[in-house]
C-alpha atoms as a PDB file:
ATOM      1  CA  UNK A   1     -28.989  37.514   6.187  1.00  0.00           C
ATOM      2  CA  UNK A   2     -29.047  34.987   8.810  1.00  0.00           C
ATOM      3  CA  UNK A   3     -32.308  33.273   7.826  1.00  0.00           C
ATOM      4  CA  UNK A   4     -30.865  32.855   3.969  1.00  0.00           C
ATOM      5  CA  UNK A   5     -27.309  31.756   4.896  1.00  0.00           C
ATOM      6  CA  UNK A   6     -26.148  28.081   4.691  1.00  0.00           C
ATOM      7  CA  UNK A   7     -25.887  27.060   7.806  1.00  0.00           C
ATOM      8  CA  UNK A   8     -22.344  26.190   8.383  1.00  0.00           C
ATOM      9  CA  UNK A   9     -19.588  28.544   7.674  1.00  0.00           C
ATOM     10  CA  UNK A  10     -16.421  26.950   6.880  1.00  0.00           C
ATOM     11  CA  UNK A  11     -13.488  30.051   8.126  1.00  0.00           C
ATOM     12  CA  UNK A  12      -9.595  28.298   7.091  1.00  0.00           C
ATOM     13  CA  UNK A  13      -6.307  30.302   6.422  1.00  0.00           C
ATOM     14  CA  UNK A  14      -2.764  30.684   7.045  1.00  0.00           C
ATOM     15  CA  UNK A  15      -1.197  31.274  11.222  1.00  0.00           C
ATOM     16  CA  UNK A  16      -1.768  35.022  11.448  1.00  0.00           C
ATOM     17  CA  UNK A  17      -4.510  35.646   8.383  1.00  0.00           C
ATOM     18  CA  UNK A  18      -6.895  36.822  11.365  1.00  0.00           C
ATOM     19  CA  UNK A  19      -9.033  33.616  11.108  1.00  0.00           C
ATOM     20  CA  UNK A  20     -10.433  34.390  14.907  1.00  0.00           C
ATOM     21  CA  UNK A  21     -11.117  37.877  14.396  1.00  0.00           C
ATOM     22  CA  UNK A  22     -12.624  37.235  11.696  1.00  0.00           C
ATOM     23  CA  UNK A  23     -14.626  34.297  12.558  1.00  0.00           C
ATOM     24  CA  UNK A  24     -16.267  35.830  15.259  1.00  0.00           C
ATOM     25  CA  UNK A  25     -17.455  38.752  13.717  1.00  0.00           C
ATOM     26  CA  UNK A  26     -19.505  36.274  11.724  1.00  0.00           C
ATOM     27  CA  UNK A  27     -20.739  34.507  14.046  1.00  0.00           C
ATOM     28  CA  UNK A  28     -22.019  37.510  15.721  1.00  0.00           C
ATOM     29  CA  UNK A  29     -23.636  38.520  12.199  1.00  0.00           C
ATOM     30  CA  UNK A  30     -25.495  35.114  12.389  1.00  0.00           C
ATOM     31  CA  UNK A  31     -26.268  34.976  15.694  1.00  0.00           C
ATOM     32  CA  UNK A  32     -24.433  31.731  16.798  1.00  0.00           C
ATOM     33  CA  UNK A  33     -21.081  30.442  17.827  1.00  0.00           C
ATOM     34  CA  UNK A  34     -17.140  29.596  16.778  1.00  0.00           C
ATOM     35  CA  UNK A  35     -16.369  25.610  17.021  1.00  0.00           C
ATOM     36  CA  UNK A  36     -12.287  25.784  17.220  1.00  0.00           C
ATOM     37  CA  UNK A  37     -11.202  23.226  14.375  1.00  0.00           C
ATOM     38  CA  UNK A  38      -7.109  23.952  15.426  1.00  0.00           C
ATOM     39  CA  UNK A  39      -6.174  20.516  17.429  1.00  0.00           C
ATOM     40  CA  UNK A  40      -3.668  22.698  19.481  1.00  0.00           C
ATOM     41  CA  UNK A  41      -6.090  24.959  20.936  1.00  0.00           C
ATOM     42  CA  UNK A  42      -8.290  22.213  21.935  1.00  0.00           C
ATOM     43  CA  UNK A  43      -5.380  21.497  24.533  1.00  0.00           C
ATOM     44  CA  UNK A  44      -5.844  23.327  28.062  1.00  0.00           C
ATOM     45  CA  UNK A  45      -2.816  24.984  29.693  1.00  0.00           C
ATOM     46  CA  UNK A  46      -0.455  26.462  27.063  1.00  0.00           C
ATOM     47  CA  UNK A  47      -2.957  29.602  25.833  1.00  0.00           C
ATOM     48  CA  UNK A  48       0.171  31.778  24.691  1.00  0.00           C
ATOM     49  CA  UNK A  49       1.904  28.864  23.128  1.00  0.00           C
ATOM     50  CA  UNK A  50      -1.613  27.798  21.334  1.00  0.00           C
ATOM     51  CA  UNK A  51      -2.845  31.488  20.562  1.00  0.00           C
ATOM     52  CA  UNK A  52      -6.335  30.804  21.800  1.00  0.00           C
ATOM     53  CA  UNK A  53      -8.780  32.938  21.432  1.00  0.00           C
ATOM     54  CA  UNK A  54      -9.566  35.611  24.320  1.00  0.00           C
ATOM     55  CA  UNK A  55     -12.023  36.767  26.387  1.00  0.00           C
ATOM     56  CA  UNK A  56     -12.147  39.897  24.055  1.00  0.00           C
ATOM     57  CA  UNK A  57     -13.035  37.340  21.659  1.00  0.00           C
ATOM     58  CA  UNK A  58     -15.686  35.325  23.315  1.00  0.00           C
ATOM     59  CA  UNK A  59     -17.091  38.907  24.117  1.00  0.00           C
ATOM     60  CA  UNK A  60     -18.144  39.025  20.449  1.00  0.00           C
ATOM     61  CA  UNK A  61     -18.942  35.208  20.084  1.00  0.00           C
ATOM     62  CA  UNK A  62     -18.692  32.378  22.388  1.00  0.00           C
ATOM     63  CA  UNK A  63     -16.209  29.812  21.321  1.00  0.00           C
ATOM     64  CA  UNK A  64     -16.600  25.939  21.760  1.00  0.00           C
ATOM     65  CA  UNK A  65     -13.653  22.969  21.511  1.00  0.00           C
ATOM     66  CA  UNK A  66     -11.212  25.292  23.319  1.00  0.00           C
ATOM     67  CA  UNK A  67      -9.377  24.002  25.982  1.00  0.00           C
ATOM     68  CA  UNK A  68     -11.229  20.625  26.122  1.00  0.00           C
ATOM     69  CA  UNK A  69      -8.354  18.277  25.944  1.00  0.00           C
ATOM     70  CA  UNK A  70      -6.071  18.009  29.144  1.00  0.00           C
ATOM     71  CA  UNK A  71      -2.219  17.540  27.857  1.00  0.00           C
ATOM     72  CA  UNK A  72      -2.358  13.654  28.277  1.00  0.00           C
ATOM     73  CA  UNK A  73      -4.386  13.299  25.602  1.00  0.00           C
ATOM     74  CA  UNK A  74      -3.344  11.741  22.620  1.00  0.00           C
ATOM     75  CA  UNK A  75      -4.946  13.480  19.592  1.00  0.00           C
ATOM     76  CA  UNK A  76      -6.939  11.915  16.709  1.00  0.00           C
ATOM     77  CA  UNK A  77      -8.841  13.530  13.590  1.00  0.00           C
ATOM     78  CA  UNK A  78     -11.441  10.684  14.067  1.00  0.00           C
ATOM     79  CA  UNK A  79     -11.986  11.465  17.946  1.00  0.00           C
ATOM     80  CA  UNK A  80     -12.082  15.280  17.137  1.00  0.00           C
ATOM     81  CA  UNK A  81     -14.493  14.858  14.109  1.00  0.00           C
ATOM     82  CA  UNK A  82     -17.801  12.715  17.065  1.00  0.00           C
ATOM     83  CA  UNK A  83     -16.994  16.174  19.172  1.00  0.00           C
ATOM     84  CA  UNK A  84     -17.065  18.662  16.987  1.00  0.00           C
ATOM     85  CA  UNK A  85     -20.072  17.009  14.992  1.00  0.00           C
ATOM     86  CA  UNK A  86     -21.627  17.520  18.000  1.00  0.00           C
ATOM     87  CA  UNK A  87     -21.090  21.092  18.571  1.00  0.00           C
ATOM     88  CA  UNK A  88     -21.836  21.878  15.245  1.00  0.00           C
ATOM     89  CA  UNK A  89     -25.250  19.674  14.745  1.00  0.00           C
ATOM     90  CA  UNK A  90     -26.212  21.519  17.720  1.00  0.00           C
ATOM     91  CA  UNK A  91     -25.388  25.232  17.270  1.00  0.00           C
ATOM     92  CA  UNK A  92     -27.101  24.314  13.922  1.00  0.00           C
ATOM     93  CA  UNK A  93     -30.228  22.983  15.598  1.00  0.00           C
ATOM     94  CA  UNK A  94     -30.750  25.434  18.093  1.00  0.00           C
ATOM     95  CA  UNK A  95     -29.642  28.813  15.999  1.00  0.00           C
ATOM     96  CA  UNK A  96     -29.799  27.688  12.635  1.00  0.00           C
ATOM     97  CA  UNK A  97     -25.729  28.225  12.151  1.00  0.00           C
ATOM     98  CA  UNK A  98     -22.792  27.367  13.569  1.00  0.00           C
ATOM     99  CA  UNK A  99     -19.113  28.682  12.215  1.00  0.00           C
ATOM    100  CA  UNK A 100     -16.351  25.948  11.941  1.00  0.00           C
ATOM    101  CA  UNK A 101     -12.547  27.843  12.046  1.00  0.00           C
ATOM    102  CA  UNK A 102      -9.248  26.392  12.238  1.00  0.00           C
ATOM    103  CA  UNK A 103      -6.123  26.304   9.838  1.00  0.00           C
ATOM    104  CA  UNK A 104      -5.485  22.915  10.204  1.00  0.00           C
ATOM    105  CA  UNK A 105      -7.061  21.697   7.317  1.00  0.00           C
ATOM    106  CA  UNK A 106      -7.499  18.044   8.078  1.00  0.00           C
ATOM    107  CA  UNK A 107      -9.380  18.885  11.061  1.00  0.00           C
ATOM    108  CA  UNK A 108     -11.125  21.238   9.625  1.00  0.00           C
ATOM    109  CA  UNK A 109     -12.250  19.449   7.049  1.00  0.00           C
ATOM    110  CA  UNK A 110     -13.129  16.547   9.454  1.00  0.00           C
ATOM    111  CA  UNK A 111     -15.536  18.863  11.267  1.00  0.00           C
ATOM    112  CA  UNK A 112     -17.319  19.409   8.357  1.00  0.00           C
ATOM    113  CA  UNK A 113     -17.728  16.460   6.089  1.00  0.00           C
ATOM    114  CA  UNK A 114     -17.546  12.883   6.400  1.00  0.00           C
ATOM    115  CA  UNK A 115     -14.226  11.967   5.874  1.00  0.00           C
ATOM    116  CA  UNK A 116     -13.192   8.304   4.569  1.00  0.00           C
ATOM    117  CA  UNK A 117     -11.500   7.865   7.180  1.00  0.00           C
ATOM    118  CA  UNK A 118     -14.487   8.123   9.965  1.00  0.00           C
ATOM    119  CA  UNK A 119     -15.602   5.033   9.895  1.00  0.00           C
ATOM    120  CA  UNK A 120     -15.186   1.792  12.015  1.00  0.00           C
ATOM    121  CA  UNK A 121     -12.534   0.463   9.367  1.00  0.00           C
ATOM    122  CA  UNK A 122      -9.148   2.930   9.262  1.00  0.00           C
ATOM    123  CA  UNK A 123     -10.597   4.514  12.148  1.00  0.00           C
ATOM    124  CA  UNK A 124      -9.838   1.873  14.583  1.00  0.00           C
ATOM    125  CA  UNK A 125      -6.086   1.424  13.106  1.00  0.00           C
ATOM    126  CA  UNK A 126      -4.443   3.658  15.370  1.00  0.00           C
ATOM    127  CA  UNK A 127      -0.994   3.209  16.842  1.00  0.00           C
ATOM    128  CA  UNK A 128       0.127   6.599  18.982  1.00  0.00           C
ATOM    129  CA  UNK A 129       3.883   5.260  19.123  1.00  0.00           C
ATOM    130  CA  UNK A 130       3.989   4.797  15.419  1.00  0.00           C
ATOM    131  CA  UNK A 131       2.370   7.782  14.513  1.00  0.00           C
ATOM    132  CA  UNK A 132       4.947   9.586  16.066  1.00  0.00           C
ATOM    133  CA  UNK A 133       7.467   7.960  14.806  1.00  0.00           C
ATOM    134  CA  UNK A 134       6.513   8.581  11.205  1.00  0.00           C
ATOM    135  CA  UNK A 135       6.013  12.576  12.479  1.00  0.00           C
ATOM    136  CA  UNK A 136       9.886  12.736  13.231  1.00  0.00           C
ATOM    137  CA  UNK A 137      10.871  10.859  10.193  1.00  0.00           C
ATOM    138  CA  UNK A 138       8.824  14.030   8.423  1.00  0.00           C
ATOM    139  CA  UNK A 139      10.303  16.108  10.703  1.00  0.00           C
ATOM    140  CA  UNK A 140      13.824  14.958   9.901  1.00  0.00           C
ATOM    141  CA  UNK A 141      13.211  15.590   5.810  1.00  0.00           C
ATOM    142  CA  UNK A 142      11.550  11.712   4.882  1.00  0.00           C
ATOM    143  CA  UNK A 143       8.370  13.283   3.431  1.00  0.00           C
ATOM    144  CA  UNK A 144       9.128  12.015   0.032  1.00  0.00           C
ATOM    145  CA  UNK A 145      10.281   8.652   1.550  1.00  0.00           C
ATOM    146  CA  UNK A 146       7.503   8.620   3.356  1.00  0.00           C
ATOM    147  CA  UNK A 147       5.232   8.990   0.277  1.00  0.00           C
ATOM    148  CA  UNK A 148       7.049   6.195  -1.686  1.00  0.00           C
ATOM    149  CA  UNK A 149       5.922   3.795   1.267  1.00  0.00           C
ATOM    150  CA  UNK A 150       2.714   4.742   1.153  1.00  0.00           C
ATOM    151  CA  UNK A 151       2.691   4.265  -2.626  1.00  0.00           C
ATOM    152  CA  UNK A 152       4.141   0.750  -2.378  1.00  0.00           C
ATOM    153  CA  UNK A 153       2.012  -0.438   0.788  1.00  0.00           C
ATOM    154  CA  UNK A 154      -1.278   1.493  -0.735  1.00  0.00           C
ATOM    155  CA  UNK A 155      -0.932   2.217  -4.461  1.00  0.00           C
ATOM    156  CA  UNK A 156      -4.320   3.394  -4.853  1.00  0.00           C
ATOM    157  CA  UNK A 157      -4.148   5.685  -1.765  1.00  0.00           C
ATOM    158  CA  UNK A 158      -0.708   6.819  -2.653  1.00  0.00           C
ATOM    159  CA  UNK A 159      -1.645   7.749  -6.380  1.00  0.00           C
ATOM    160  CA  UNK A 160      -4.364  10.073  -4.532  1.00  0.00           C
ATOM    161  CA  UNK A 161      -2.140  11.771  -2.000  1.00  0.00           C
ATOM    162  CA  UNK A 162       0.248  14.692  -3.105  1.00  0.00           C
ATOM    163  CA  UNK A 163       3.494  14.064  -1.488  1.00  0.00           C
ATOM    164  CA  UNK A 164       3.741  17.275   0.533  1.00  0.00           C
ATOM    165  CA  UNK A 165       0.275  16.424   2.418  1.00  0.00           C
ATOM    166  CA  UNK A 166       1.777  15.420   5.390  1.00  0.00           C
ATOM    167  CA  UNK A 167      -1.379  15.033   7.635  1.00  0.00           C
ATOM    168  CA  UNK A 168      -2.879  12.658   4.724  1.00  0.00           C
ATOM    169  CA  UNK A 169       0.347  10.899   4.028  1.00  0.00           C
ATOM    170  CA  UNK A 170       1.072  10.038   7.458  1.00  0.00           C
ATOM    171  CA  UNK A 171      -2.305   9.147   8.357  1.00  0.00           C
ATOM    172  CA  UNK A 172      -2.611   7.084   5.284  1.00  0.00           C
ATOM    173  CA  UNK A 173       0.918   5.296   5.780  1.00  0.00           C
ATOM    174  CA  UNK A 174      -0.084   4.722   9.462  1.00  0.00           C
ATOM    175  CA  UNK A 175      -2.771   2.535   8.420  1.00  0.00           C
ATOM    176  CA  UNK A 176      -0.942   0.979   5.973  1.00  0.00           C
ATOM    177  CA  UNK A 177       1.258  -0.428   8.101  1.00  0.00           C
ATOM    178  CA  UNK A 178      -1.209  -1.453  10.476  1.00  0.00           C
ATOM    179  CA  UNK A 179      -2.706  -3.496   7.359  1.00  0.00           C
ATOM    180  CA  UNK A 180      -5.729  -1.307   6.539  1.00  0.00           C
ATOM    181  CA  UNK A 181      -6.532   1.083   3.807  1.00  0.00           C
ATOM    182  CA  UNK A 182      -7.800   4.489   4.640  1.00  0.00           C
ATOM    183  CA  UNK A 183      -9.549   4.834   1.650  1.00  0.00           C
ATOM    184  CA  UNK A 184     -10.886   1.247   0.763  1.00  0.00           C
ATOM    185  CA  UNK A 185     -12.805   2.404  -2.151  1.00  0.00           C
ATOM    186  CA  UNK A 186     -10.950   4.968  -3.420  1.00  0.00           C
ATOM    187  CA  UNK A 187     -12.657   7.556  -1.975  1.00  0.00           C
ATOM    188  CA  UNK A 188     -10.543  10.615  -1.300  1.00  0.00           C
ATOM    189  CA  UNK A 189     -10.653  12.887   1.778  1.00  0.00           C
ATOM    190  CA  UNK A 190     -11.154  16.012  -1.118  1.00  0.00           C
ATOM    191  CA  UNK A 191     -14.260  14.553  -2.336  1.00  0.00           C
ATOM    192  CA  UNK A 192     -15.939  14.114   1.423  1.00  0.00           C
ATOM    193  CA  UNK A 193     -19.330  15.178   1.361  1.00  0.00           C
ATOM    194  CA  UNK A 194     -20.728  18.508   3.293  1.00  0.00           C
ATOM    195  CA  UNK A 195     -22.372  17.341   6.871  1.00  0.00           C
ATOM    196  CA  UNK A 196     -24.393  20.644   6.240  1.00  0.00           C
ATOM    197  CA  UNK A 197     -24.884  22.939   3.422  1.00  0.00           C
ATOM    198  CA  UNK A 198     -21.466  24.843   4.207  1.00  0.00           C
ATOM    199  CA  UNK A 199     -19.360  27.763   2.520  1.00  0.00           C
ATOM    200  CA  UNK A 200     -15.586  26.811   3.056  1.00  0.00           C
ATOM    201  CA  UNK A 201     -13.771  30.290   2.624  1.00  0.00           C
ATOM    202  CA  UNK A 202     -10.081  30.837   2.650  1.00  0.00           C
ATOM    203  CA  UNK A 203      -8.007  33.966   4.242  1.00  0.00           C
ATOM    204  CA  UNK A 204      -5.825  34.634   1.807  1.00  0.00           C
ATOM    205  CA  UNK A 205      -2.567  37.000   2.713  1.00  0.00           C
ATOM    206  CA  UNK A 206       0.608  38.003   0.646  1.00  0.00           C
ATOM    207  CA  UNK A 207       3.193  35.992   1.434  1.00  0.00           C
ATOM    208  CA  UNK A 208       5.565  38.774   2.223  1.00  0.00           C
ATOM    209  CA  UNK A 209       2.718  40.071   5.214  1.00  0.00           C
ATOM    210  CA  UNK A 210       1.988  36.825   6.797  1.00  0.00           C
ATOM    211  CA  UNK A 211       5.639  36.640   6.798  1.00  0.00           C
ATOM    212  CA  UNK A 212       6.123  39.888   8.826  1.00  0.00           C
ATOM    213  CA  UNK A 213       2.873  39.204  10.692  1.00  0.00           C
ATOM    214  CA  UNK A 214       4.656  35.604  12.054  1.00  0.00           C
ATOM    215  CA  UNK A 215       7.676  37.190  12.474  1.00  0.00           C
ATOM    216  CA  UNK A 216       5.808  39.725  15.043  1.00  0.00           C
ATOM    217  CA  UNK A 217       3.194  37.875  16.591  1.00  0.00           C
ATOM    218  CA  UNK A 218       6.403  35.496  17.454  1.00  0.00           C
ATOM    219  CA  UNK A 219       8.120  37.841  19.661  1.00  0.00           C
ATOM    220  CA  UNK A 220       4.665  38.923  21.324  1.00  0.00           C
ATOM    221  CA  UNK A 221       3.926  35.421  22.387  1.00  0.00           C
ATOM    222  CA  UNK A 222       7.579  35.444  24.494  1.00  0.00           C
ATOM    223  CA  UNK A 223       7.008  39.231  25.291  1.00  0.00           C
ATOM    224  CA  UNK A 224       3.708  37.738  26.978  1.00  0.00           C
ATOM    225  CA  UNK A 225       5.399  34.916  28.684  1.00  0.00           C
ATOM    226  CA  UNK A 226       5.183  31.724  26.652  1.00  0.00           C
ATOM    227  CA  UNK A 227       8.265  30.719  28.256  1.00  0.00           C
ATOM    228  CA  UNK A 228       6.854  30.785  31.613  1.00  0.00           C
ATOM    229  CA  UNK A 229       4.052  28.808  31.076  1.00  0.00           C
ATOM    230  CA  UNK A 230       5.693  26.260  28.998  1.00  0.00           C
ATOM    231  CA  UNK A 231       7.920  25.783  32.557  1.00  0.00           C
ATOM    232  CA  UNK A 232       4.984  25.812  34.669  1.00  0.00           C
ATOM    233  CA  UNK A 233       4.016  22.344  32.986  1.00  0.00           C
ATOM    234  CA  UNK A 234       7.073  21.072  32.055  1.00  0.00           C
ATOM    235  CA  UNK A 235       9.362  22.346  35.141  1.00  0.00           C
ATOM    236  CA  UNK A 236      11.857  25.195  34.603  1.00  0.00           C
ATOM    237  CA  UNK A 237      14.472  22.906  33.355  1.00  0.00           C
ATOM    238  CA  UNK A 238      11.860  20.981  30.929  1.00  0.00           C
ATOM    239  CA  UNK A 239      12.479  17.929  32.450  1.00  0.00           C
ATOM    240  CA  UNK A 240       9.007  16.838  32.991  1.00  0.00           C
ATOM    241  CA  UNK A 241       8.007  17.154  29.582  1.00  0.00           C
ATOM    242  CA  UNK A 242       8.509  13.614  29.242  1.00  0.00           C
ATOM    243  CA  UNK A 243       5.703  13.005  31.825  1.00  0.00           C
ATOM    244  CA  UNK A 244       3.348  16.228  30.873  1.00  0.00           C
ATOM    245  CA  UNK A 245       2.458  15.725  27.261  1.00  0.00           C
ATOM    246  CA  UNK A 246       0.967  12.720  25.180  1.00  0.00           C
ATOM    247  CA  UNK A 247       2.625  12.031  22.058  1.00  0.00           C
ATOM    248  CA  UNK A 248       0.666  14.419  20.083  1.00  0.00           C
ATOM    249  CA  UNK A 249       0.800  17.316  22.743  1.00  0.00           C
ATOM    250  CA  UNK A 250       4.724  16.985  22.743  1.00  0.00           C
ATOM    251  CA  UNK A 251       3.953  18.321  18.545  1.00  0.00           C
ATOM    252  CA  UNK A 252       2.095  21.398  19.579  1.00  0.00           C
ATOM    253  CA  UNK A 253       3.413  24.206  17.433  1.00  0.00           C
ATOM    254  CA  UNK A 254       6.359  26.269  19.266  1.00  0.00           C
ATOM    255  CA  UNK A 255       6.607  23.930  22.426  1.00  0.00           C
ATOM    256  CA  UNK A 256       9.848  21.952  21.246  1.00  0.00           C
ATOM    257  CA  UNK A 257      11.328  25.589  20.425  1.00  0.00           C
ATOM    258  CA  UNK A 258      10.346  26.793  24.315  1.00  0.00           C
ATOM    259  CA  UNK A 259      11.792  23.501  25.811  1.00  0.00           C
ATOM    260  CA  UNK A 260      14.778  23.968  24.064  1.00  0.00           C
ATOM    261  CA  UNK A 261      15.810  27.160  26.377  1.00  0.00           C
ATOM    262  CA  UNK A 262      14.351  25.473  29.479  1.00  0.00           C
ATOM    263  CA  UNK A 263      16.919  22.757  28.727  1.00  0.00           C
ATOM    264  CA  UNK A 264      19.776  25.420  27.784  1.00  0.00           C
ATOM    265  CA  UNK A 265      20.355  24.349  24.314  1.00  0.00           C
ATOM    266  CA  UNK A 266      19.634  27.861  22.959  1.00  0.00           C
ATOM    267  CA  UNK A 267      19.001  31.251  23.522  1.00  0.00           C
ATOM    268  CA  UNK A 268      15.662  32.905  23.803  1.00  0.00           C
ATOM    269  CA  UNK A 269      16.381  34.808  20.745  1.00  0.00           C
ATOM    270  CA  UNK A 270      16.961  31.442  19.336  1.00  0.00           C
ATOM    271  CA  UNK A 271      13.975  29.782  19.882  1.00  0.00           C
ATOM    272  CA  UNK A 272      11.872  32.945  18.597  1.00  0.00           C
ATOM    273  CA  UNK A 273      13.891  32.717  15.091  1.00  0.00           C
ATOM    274  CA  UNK A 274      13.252  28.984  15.118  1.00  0.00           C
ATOM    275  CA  UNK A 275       9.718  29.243  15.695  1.00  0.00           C
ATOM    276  CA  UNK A 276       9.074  31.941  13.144  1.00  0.00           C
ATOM    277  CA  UNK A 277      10.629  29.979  10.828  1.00  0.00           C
ATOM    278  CA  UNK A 278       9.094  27.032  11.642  1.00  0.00           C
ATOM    279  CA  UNK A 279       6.006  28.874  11.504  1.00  0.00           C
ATOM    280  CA  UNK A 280       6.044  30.568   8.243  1.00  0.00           C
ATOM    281  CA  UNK A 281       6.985  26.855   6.671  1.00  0.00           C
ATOM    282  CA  UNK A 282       3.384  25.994   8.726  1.00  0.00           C
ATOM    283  CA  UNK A 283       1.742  28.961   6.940  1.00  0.00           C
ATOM    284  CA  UNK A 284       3.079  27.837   3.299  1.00  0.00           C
ATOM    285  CA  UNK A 285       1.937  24.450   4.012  1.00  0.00           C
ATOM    286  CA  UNK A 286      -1.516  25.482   4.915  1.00  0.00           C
ATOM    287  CA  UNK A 287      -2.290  27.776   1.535  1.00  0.00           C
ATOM    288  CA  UNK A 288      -0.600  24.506  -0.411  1.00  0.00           C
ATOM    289  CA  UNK A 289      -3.674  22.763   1.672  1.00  0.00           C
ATOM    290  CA  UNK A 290      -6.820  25.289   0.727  1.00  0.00           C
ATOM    291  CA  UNK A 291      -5.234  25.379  -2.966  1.00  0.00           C
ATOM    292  CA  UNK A 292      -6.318  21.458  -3.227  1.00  0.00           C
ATOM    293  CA  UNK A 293      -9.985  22.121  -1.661  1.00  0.00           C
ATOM    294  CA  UNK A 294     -12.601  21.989  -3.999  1.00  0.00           C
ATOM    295  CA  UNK A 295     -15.210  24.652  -3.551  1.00  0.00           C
ATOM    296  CA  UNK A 296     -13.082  26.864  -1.283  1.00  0.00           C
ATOM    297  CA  UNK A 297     -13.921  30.877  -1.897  1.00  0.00           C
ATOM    298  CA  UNK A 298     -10.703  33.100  -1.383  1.00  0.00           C
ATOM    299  CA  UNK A 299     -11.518  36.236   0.308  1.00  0.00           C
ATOM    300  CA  UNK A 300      -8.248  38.538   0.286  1.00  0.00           C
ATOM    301  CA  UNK A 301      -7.447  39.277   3.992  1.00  0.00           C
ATOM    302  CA  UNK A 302      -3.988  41.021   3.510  1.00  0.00           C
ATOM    303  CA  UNK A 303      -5.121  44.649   4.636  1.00  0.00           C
ATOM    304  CA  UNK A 304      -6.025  43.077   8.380  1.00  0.00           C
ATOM    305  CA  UNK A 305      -9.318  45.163   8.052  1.00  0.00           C
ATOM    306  CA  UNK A 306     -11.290  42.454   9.984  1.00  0.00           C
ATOM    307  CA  UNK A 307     -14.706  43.939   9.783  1.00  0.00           C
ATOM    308  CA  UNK A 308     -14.277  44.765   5.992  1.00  0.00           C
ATOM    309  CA  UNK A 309     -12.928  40.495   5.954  1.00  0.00           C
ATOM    310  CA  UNK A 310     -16.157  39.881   7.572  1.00  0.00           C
ATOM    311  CA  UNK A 311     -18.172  41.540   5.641  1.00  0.00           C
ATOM    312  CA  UNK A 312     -16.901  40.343   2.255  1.00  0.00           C
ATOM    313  CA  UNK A 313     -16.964  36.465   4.170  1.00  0.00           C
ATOM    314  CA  UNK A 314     -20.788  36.866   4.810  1.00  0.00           C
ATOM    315  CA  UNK A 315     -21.643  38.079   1.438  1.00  0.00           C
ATOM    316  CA  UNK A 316     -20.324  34.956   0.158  1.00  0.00           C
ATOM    317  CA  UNK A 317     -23.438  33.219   2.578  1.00  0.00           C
ATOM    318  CA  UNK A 318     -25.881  34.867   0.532  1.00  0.00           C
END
């Protein structure tokens, strides 16, 4: 099977579909390696909080692009699309495979293609401070506001960008304002070429399990201590967070939630209903995401029977 396969395997699907388990049982299958496309499990220090995968994992198949960031860095697509080309072009060179997971679609999809946006153009219009800005306006409900700037400041861009894509609307409206375009000819990020010939394959649950499954895994991660390493970084009152975490750290999934009892503005049992709600929104969000991706195979993962998953995942390589 391995000599037939294409040789990138594309793994994507909702928080809790199983991607790692999954994923590594592949890469076993084809002899090679996971590259981690999630941008929070690239950072080094908050394992609970990011869900990284395990030594029980890496047991099965190494892992690279986990824990390579320290918290001070400040997180971009571009940057993480040069370092994960690399990993991939060389598992790829020296196995003949490589397997590409993550569910955040944007970076996944930067690992794999050539997005628009990975050029010298847009890709030198950064601004951390008003990235982050634009992330708490979509935090605080602006999304369709948002969009309507981008429309006005980009029409072309806008008219390509569904309103709910935050990671493209904000990136896109980021630029903007900075004067660029992130798609001077009208490419879109959907129509990025492969880097490699690559099946992109989506972990489809029910809604209803995912829902339970975040709902669980939730309480787990504070059952194993998230809380305490969240303090060891941050200080048990939180109050070095400010100093800790780059602007795109301070977004990591859950942390806000954990900081939040640190500083005594809720309850423990508080910040595990936020974050399973928070991350159940996430988990809608990303199956909006693999519904837009051209090419994607759905594989139905809702029994949790990884090896069966696996299985059914590498028939689609052949």
């Amino acid at each position: 099977m391995s000599s037939s396969a294409p040789p990138v395997v594309a793994i994507y699907g909702p928080t809790g579909s199983g991607k790692t388990e999954v994923a590594v049982r592949v890469a076993a299958a084809l002899g090679t390696e996971v590259v981690n496309c999630d941008p929070a499990q690239c950072y080094r220090g908050l394992p609970i909080l990011t869900n990284q995968p395990g030594p029980e994992h890496d047991a099965i198949a190494p892992h690279r692009m986990v824990g390579v960031w320290g918290m001070d860095h400040v997180a971009s697509f571009v940057g993480f699309a040069d370092q994960s080309h690399q990993e991939i072009d060389d598992l790829v060179a020296t196995t003949g495979h490589a397997v590409a997971c993550g569910g955040s679609g944007l970076y996944l999809q930067a690992a794999v293609t050539e997005l628009p946006a990975a050029d010298h153009g847009p890709a030198a219009l950064s601004d951390p401070v008003l990235r982050a800005e634009l992330e708490r306006r979509w935090e605080a409900g602006e999304g369709d506001a948002l969009h309507a700037e981008l429309a006005a400041l980009d029409p072309r861009v806008g008219t390509r960008t569904h309103p709910n894509d935050r990671p493209r609307v904000v990136r896109a409206l980021e630029v903007a304002r900075l004067g660029g375009s992130i798609s001077p000819d009208g490419a879109s990020h959907w129509d990025a070429p492969h880097r490699h010939g690559t099946v992109l394959v989506h972990l489809q649950v029910e809604r209803p399990v995912i829902r339970e499954r975040i709902t669980g895994r939730t309480s787990r991660m504070f059952d194993a201590g998230v809380l305490d390493e969240v303090a060891a970084l941050a200080g048990a009152d939180g109050a070095r967070a400010g100093e800790v975490f780059s602007s795109t750290a301070r977004k990591l999934h859950g942390l806000e939630d954990c900081l939040g009892v640190l500083r005594g503005e809720w309850t423990r049992e508080h910040a595990i209903e936020l974050m399973a709600t928070r991350t159940r929104q996430y988990a809608k969000r990303q199956d909006t995401w693999a519904r837009r991706w051209p090419g994607i195979e759905l594989v139905d993962a809702t029994d949790g029977d990884v090896d069966r998953i696996a299985q059914a995942v590498l028939g689609l390589t052949t």
